[in-house]
Protein backbone atom coordinates (compact mmCIF):
# COMPACT_ATOMS: atom_id res chain seq x y z
CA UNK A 1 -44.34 -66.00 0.65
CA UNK A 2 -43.30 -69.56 1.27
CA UNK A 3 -46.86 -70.66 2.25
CA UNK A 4 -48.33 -69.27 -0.26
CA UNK A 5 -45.98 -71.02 -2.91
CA UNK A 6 -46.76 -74.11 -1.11
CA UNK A 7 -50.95 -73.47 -1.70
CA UNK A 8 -50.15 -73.33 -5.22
CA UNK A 9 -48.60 -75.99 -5.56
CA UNK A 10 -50.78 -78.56 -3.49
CA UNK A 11 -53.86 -77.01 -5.92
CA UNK A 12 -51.62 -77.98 -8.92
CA UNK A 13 -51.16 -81.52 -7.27
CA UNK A 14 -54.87 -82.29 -6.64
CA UNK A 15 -55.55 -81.09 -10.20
CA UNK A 16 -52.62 -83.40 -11.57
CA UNK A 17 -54.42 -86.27 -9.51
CA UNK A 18 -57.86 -85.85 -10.49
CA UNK A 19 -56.49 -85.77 -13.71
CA UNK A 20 -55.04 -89.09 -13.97
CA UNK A 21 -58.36 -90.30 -11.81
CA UNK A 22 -60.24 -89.62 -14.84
CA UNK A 23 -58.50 -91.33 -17.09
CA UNK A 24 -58.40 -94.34 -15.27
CA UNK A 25 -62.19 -94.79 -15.17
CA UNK A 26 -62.83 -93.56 -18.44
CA UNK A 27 -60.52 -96.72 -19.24
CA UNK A 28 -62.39 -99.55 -17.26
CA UNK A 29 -61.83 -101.98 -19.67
CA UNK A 30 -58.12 -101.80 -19.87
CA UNK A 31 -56.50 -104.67 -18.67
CA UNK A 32 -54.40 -105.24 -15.58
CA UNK A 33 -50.87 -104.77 -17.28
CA UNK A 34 -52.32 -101.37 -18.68
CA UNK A 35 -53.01 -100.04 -15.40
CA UNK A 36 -49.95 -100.76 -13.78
CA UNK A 37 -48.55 -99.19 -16.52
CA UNK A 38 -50.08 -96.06 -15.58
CA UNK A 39 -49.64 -96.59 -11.79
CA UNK A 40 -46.25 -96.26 -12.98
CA UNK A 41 -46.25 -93.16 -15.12
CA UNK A 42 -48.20 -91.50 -12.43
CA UNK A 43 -45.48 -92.53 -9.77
CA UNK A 44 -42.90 -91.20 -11.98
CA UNK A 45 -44.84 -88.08 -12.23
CA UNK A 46 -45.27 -86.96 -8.88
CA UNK A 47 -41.08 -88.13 -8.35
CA UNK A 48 -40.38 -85.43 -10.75
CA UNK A 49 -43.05 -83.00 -9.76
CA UNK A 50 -41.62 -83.04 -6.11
CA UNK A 51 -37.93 -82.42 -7.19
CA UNK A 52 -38.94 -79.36 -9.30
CA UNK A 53 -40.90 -78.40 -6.59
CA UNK A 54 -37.79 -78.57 -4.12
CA UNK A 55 -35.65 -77.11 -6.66
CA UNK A 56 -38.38 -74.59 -6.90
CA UNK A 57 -38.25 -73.59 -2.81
CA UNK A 58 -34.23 -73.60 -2.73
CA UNK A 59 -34.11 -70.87 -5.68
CA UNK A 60 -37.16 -68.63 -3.84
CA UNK A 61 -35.24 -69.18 -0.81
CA UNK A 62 -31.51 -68.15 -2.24
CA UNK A 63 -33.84 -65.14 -3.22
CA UNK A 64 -35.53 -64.06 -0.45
CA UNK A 65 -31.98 -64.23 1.38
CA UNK A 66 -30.17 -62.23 -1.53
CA UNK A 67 -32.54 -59.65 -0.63
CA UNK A 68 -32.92 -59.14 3.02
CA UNK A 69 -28.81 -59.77 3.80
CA UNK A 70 -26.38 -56.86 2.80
CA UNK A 71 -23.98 -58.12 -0.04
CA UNK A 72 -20.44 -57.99 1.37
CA UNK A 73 -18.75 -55.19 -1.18
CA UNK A 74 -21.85 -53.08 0.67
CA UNK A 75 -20.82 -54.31 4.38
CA UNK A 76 -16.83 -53.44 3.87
CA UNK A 77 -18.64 -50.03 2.44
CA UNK A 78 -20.83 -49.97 5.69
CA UNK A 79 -17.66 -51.07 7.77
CA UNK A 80 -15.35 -48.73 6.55
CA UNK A 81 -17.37 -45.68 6.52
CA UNK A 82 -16.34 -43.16 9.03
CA UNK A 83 -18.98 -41.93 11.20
CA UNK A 84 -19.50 -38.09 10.75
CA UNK A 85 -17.64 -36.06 13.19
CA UNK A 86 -19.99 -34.30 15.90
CA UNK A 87 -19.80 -30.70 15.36
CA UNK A 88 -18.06 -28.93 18.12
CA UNK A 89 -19.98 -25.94 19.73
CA UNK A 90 -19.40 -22.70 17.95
CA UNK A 91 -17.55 -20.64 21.08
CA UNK A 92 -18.62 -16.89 20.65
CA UNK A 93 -15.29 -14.44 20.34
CA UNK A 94 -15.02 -12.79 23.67
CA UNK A 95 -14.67 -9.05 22.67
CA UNK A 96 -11.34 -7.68 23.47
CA UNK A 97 -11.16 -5.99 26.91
CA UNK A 98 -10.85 -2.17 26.41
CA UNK A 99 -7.66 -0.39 27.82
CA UNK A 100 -7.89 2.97 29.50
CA UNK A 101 -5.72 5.21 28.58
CA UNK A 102 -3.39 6.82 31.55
CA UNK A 103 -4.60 9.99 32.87
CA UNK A 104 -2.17 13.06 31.76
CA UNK A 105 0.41 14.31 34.07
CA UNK A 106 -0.55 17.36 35.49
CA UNK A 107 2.88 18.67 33.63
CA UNK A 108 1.10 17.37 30.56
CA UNK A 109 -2.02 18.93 30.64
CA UNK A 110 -0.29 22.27 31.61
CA UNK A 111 1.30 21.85 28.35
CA UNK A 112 -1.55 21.28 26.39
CA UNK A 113 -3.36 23.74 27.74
CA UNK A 114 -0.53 26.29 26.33
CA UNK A 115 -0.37 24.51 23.48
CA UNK A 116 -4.04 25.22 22.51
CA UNK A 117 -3.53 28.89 23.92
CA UNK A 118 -1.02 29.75 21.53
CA UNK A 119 -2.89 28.35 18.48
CA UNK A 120 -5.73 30.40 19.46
CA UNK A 121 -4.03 32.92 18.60
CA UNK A 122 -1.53 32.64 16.46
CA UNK A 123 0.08 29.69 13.60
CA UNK A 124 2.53 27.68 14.56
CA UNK A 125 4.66 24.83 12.67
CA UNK A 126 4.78 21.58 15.02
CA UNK A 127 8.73 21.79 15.67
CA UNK A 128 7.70 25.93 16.03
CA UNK A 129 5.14 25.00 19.10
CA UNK A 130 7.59 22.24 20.58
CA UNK A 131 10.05 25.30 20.73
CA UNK A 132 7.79 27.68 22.22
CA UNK A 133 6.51 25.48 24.57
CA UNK A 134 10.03 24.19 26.03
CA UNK A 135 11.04 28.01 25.86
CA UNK A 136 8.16 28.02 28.51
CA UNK A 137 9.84 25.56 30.45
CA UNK A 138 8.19 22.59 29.56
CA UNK A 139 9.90 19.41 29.19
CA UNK A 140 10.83 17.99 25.84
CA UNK A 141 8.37 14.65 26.66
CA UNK A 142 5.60 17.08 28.42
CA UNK A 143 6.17 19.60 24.99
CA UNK A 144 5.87 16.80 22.39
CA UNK A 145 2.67 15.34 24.55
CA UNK A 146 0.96 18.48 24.14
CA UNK A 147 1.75 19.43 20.17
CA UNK A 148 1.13 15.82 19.23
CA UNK A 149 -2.50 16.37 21.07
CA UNK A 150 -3.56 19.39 20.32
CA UNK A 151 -5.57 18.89 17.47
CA UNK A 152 -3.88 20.92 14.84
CA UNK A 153 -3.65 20.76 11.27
CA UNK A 154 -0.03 21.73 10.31
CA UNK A 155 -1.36 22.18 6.85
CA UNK A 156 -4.32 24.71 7.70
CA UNK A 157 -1.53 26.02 10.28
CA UNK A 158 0.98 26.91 7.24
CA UNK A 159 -1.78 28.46 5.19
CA UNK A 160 -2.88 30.66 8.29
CA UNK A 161 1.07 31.22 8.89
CA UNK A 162 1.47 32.67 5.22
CA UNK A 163 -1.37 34.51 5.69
CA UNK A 164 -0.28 36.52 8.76
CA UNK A 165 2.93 37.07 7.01
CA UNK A 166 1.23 38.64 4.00
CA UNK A 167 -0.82 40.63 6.12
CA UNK A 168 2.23 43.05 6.76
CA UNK A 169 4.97 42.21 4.09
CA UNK A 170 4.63 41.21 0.71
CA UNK A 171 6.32 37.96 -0.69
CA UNK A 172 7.06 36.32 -3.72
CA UNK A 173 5.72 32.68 -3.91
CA UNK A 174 9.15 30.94 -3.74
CA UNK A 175 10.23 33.54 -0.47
CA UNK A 176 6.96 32.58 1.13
CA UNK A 177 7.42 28.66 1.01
CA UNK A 178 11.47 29.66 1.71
CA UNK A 179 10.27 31.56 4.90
CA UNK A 180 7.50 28.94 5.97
CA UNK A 181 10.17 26.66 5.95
CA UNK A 182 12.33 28.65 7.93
CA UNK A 183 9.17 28.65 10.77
CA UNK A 184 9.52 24.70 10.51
CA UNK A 185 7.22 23.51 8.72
CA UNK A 186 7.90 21.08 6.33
CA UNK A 187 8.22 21.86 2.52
CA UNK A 188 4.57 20.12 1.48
CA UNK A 189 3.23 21.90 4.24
CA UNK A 190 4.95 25.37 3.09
CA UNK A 191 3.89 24.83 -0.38
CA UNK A 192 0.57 24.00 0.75
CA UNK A 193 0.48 27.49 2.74
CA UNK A 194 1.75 29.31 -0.12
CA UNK A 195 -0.95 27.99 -2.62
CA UNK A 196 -3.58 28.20 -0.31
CA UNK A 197 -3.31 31.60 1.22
CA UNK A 198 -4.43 33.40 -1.73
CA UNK A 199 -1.77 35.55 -2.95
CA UNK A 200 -1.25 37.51 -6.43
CA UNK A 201 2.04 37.30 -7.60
CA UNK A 202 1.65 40.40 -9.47
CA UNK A 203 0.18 42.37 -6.56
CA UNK A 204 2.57 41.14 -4.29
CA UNK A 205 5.92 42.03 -6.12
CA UNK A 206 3.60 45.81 -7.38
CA UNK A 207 3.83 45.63 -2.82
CA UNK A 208 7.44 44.63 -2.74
CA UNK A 209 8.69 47.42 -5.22
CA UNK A 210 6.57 50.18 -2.96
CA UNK A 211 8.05 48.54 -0.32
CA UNK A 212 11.43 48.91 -1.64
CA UNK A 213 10.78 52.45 -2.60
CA UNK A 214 9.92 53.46 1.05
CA UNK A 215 13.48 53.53 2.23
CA UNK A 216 15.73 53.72 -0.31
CA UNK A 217 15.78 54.53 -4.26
CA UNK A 218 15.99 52.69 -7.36
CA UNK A 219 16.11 52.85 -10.91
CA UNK A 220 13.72 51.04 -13.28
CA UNK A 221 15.69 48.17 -14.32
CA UNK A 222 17.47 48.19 -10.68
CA UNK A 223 14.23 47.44 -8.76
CA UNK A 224 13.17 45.26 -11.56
CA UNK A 225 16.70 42.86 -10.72
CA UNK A 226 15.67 43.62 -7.14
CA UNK A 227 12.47 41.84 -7.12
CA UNK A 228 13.58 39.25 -9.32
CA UNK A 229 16.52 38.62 -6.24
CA UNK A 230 13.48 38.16 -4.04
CA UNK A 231 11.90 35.47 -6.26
CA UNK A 232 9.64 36.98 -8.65
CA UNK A 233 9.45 35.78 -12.05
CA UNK A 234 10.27 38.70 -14.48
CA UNK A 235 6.80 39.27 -15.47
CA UNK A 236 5.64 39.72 -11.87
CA UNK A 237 8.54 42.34 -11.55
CA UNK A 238 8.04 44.07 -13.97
CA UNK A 239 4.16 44.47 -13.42
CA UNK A 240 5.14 45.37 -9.99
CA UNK A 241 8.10 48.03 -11.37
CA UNK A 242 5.38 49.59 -13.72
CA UNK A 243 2.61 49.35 -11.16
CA UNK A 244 4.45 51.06 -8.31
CA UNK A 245 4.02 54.76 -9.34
CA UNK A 246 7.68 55.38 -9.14
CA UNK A 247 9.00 58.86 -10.71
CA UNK A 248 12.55 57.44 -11.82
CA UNK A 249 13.74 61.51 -12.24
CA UNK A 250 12.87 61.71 -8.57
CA UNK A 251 14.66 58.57 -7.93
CA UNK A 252 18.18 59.33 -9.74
CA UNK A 253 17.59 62.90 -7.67
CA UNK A 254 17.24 60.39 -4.52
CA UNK A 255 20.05 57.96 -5.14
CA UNK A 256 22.27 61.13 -5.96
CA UNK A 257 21.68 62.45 -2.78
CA UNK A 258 22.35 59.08 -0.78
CA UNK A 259 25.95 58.82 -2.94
CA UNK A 260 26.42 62.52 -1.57
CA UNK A 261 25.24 61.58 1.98
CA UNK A 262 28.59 59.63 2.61
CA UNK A 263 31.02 60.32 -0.29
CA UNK A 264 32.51 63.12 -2.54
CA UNK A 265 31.39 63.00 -6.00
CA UNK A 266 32.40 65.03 -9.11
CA UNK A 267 29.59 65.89 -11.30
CA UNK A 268 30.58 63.29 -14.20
CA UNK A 269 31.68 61.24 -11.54
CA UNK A 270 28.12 61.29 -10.15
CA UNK A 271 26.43 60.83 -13.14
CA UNK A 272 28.37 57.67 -14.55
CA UNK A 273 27.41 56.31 -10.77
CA UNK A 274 23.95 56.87 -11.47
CA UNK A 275 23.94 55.50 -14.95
CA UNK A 276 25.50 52.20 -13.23
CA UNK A 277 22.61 52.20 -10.94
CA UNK A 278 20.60 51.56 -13.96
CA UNK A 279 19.34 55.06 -14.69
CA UNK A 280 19.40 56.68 -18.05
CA UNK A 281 21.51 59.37 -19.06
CA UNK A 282 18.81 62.25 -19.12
CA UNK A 283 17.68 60.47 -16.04
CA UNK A 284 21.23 61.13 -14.44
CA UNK A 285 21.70 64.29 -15.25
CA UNK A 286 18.34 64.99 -13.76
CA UNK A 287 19.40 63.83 -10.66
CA UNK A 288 22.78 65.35 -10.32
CA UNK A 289 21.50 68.86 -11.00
CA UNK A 290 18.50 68.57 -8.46
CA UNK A 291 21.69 67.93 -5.92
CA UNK A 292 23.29 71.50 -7.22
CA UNK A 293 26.05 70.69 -9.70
């Protein structure tokens, strides 16, 4: 760049010159003092041409090193810059080691194995099976092992448990969660049985009066109270009162004849019994004179 400059320059120079070298000869006739004069000017010239000229180079030169040198506010910047921070190798999770379980006791697996037995055939509550199985002489530990491994649903047990006992007995809904209960299992799990094992109400307490009828007799409104006593909303005792097929002549003639069975009874005597049984008075009478007074 410098050099350059410098070319420039030294062109302008010889121009300047040549110049000035024409105007002296095209002023031959000047005298002496008039070309001294502009020996002079010329002199002057070139003083002043050379200190714009190094005036000139100093200012291209503060440039050029402006440029190429960082400024300072950019070095403390360059200075103070922390160097990024070498990213550490990513370490792969080592998967956790798996634990065997311990092997069963042979007391264990005895356990289970009965445990699984008696659910094959029949429901059980879990307290119910840890019973059973420490009836069989299995420890408490070895009994609790086996129930709490056996796979089974205490819920689905329940239901099947309310099931069985509807297969030979007839329940209302409150005596069947009361009795599941009684088994052991818990109350959502004896509700759960109860509304899952497909019962009508009605049916069932139509069951309980026949039921009731089969080994001793009632009257009307004394079997309905009865069924009601076993949990049966009034409606479902009385549908199972009305459904039953009951003769209630044949019952006062019954009930008479129990009364006889074990006490001495005169015939008013008899009939105001029966009449407090819940029979009716025609219904009483009935039943006093099929006994022979």
């Amino acid at each position: 760049m410098k050099k350059y400059i410098m070319c420039v320059l030294a062109l302008l120079l010889v121009f300047s010159l040549s110049a000035c070298g024409e105007i002296s000869s095209s002023t031959d006739n000047h005298d002496d003092e008039t070309s001294s004069s502009a020996d002079d000017k010329i002199s002057s010239l070139l003083d002043v041409f050379d200190d714009e000229v190094s005036s000139l180079l100093g200012n291209i030169d503060d440039k050029i090193s402006s440029l190429t040198q960082p400024s300072s506010e950019d070095s403390s910047e360059s200075n103070n810059s922390t160097p990024p921070t070498p990213e550490e190798p990513s370490e792969s999770t080592p998967e956790p080691e798996k634990t065997e379980e311990p092997a069963m006791t042979m007391s264990q697996k005895n356990a289970l194995g009965s445990a699984k037995d008696y659910l094959s055939f029949t429901a059980f509550s879990r307290s119910g099976l840890i019973g059973q199985l420490e009836y069989e002489g299995f420890s408490t530990e070895d009994a609790i092992y086996a129930v709490d491994n056996c796979g089974a649903d205490w819920y689905e047990q329940a239901a099947e448990c309310a099931k069985d006992y509807l297969s030979y007995t007839a329940f209302s809904y409150s005596g069947l969660i009361d009795q599941l209960e009684y088994e052991g299992f818990t109350s959502d799990e004896a509700k759960y049985g109860a509304d899952d094992c497909g019962a009508d109400w009605y049916e069932q307490a139509a069951e309980c009066a026949k039921d009731y009828l089969s080994y001793t007799a009632f009257s009307y409104s004394g079997l309905i109270d009865q069924l009601e006593y076993e949990g049966f909303t009034y409606d479902e005792a009385k549908y199972g009162v009305d459904d039953c097929g009951a003769d209630w002549y044949e019952q006062a003639a019954e009930c008479a004849k129990d009364y006889l069975s074990y006490s001495s009874f005169s015939r008013s005597e008899l009939i105001d019994q029966l009449e407090y049984e819940g029979f009716t008075y025609d219904q009483a009478v009935y039943g006093v004179e099929a006994n022979g007074y």
